[in-house]
N, C-alpha and C. Protein backbone atom coordinates (compact mmCIF):
# COMPACT_ATOMS: atom_id res chain seq x y z
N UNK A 1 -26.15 0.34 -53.15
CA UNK A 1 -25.23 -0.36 -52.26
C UNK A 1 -24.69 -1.58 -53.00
N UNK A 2 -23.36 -1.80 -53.04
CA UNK A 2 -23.03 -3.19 -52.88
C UNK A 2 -23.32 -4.37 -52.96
N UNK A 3 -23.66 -5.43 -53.70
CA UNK A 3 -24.27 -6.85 -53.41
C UNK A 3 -23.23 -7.72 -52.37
N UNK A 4 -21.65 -7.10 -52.86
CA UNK A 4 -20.95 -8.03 -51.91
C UNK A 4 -20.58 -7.58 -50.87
N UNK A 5 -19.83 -8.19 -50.16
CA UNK A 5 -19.86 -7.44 -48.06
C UNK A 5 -18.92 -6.63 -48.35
N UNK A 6 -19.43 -4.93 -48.32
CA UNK A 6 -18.31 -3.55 -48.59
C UNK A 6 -17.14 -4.23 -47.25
N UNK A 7 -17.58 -4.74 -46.22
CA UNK A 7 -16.09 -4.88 -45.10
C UNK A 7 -14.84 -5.29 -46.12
N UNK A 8 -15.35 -6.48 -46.78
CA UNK A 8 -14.28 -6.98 -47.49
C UNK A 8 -12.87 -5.54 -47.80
N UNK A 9 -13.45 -4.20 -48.40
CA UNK A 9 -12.93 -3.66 -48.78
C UNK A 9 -12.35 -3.31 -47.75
N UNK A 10 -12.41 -3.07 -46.38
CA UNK A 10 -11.91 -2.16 -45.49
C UNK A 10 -10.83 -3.17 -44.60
N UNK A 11 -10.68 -4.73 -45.19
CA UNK A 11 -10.04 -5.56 -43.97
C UNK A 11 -8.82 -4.91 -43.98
N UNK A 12 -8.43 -5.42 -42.51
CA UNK A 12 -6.90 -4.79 -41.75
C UNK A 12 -5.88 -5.89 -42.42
N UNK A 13 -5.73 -6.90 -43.06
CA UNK A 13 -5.40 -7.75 -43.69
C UNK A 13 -4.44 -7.28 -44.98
N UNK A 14 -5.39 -5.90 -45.52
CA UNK A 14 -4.90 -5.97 -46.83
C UNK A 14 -4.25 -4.25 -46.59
N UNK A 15 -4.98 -3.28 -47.12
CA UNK A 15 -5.10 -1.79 -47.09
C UNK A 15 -5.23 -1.23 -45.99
N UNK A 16 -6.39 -1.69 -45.29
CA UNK A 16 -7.19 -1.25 -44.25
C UNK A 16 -6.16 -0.64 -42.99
N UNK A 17 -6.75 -0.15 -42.04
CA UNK A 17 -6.16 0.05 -40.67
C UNK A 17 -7.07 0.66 -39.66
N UNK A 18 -6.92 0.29 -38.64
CA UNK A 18 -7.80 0.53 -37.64
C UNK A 18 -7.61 2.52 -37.20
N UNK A 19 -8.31 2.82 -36.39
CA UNK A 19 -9.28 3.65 -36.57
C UNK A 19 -9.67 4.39 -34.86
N UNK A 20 -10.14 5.28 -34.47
CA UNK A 20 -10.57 5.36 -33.29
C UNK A 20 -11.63 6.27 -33.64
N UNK A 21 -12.47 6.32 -33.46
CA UNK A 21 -13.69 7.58 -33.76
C UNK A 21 -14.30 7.99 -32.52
N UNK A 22 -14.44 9.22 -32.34
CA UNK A 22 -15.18 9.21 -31.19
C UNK A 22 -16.33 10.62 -31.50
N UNK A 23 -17.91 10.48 -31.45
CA UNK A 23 -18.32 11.06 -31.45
C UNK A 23 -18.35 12.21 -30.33
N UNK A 24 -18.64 13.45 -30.97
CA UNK A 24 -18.67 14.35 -29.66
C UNK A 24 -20.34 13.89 -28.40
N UNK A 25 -19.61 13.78 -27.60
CA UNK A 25 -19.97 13.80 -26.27
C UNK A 25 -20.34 12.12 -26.26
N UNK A 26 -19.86 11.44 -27.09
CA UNK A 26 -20.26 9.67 -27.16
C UNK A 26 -18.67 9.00 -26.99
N UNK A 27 -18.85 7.89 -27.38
CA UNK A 27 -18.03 6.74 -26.57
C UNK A 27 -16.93 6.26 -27.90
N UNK A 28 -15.75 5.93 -27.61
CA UNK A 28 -15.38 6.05 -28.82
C UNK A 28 -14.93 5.04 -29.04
N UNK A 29 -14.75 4.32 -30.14
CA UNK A 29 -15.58 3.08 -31.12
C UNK A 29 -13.95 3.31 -32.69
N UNK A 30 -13.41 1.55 -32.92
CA UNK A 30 -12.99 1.46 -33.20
C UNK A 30 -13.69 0.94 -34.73
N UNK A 31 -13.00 1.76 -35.65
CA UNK A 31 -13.71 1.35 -37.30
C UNK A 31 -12.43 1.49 -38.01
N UNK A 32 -12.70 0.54 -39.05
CA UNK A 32 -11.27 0.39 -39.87
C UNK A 32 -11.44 1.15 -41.11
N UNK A 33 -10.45 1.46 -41.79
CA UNK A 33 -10.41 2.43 -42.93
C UNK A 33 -9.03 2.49 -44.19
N UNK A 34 -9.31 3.44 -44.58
CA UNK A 34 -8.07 3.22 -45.57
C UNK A 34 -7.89 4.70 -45.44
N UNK A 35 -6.52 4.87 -44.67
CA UNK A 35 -5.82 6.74 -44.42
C UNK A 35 -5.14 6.88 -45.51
N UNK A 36 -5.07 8.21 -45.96
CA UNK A 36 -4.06 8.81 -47.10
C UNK A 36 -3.92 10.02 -46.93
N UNK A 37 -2.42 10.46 -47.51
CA UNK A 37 -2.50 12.30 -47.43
C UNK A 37 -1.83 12.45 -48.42
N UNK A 38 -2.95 13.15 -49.40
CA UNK A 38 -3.16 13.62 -50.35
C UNK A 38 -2.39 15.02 -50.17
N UNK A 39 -1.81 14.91 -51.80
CA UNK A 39 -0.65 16.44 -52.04
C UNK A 39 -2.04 17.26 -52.86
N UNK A 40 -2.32 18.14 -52.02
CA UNK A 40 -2.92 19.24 -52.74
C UNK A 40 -2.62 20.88 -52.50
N UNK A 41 -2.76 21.60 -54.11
CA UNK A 41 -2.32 22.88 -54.51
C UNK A 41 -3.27 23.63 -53.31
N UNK A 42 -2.89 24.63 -52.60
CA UNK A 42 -3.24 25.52 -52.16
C UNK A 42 -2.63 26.88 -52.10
N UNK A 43 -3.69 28.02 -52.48
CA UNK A 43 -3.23 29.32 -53.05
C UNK A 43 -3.09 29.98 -51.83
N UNK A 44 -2.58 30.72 -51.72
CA UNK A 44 -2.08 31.64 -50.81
C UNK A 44 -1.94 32.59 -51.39
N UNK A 45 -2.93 33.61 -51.33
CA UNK A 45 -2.33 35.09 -51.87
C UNK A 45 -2.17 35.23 -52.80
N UNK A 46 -2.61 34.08 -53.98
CA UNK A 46 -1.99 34.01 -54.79
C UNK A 46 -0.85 33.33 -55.92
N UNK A 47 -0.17 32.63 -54.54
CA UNK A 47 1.25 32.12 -54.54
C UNK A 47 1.17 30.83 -53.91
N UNK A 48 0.80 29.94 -54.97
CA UNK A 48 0.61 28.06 -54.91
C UNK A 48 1.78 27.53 -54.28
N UNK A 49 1.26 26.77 -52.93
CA UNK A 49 1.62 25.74 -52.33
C UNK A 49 1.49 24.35 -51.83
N UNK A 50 2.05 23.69 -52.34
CA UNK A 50 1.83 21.85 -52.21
C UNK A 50 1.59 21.90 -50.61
N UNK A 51 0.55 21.32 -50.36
CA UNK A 51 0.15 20.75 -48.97
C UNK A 51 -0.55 19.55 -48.34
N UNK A 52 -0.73 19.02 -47.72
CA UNK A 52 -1.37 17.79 -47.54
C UNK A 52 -2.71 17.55 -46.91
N UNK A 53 -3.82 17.02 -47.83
CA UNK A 53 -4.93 16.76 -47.00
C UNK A 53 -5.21 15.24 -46.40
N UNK A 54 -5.39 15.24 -45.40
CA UNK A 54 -5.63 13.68 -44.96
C UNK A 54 -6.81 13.45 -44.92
N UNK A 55 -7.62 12.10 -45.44
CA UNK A 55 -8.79 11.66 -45.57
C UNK A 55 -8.25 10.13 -45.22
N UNK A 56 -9.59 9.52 -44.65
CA UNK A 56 -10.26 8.35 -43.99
C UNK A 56 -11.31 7.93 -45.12
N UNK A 57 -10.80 7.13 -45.67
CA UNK A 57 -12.31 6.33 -46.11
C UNK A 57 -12.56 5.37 -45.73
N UNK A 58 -13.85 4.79 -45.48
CA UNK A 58 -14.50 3.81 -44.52
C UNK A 58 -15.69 3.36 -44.94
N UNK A 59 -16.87 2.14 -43.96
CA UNK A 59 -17.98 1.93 -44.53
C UNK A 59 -18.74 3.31 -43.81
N UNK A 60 -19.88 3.68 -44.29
CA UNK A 60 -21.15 4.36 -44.40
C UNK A 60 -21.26 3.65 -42.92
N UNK A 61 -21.81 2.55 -42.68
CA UNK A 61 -22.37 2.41 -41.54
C UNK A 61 -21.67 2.49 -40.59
N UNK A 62 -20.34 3.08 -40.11
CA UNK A 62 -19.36 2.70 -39.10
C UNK A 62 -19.14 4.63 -38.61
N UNK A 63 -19.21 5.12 -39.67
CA UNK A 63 -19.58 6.64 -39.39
C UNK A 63 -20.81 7.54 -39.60
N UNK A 64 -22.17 7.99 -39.11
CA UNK A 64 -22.49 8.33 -38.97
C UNK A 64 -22.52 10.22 -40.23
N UNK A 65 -23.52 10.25 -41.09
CA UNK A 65 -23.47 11.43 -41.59
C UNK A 65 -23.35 12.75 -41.51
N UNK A 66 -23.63 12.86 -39.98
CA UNK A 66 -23.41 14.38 -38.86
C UNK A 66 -22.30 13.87 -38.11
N UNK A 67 -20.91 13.64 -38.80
CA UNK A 67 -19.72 13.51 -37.82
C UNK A 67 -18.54 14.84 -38.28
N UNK A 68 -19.58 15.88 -38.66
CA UNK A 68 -18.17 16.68 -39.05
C UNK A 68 -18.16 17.44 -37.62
N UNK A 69 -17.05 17.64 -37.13
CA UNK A 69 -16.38 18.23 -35.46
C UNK A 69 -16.20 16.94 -34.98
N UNK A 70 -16.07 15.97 -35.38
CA UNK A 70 -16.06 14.27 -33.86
C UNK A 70 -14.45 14.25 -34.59
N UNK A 71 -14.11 13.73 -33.55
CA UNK A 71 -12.77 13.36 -33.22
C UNK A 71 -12.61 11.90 -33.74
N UNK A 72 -11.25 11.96 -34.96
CA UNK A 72 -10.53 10.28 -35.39
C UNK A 72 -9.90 10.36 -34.89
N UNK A 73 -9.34 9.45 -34.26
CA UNK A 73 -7.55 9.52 -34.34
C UNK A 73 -6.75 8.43 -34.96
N UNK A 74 -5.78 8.47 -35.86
CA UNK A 74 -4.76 7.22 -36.64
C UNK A 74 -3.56 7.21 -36.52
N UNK A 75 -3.18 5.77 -36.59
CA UNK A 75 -1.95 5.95 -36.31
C UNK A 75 -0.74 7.06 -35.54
N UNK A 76 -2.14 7.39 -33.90
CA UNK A 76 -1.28 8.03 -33.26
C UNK A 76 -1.59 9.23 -33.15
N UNK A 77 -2.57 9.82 -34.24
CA UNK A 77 -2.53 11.52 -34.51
C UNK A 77 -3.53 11.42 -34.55
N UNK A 78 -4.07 12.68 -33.74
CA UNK A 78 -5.55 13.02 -33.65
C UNK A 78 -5.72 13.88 -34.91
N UNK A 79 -7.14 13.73 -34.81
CA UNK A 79 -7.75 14.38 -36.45
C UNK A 79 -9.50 14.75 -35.81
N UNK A 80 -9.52 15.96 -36.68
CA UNK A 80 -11.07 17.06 -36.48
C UNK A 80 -11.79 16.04 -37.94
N UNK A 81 -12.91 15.54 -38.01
CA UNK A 81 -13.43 14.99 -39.10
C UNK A 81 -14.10 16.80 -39.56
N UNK A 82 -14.06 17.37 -40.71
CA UNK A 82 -14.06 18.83 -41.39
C UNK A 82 -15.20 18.29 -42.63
N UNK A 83 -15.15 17.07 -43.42
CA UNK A 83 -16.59 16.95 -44.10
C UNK A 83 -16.60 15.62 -44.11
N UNK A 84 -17.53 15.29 -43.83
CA UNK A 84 -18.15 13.58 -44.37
C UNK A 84 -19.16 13.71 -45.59
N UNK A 85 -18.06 12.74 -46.74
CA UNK A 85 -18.75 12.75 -47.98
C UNK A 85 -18.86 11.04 -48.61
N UNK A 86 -20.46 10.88 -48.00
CA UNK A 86 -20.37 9.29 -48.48
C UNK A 86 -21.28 9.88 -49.59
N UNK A 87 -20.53 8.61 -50.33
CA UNK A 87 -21.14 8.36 -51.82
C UNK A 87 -22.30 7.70 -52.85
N UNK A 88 -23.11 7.36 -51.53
CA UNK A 88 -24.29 6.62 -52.15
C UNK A 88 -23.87 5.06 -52.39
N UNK A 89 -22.95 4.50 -52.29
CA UNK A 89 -22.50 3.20 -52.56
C UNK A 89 -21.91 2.10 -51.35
N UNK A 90 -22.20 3.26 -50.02
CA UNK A 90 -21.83 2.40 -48.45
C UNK A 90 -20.55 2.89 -48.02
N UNK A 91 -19.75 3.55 -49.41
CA UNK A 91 -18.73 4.06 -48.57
C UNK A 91 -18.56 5.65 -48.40
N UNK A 92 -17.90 6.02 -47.35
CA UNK A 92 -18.15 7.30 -47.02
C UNK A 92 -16.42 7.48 -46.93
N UNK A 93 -15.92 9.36 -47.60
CA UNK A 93 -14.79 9.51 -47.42
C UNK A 93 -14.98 11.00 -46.40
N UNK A 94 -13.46 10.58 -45.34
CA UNK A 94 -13.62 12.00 -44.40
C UNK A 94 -12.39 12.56 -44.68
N UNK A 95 -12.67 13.85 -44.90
CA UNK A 95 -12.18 15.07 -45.06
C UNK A 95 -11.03 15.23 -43.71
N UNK A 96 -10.38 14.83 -43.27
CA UNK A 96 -9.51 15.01 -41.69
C UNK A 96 -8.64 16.60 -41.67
N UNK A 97 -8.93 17.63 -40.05
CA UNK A 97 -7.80 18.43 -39.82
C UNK A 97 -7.17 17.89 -38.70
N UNK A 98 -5.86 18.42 -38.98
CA UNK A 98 -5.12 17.49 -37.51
C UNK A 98 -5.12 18.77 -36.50
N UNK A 99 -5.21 17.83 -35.20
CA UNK A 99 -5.40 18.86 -34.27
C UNK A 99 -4.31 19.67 -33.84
């Protein structure tokens, strides 16, 4: 982990942006993050197509390691969390499908 405060990385100030998480069948809880959608190759048949994956990265402690099926939603658009992959260092990146 970190010696200095990982929040620093996530303030709404700079990168950051707020967040809605809601665990399935729990209460849903605002955590800040850094959204992106990523251009990635996907094959089809064969026959490569540019598509977009959206990921959330955030602190480790604000999401929970069994959050793949809980509901984000950002900037408006709901999102299926599909893998949570934290990294041993406090921060955790999510894998997002939009609903």
């Amino acid at each position: 982990m970190f010696e200095e405060d990982i929040d620093d990385f996530f303030d709404t100030n700079d990168f950051a942006e707020e967040a809605t998480y809601t665990p399935d069948g729990g209460d849903a809880q605002t955590v800040n993050g850094i959204f992106d959608l990523e251009y990635v190759d996907i094959d089809v048949g064969g026959l490569p197509i540019a598509g977009l994956k959206a990921t959330f990265t955030c602190s480790t402690d604000d999401i929970p390691g069994d959050s793949e099926g809980d509901a984000l939603t950002v900037r408006g658009i709901d999102y299926t969390i599909m893998v949570c992959q934290p990294d041993g260092t406090g921060v955790t990146k999510l894998i997002l499908e939009k609903d």
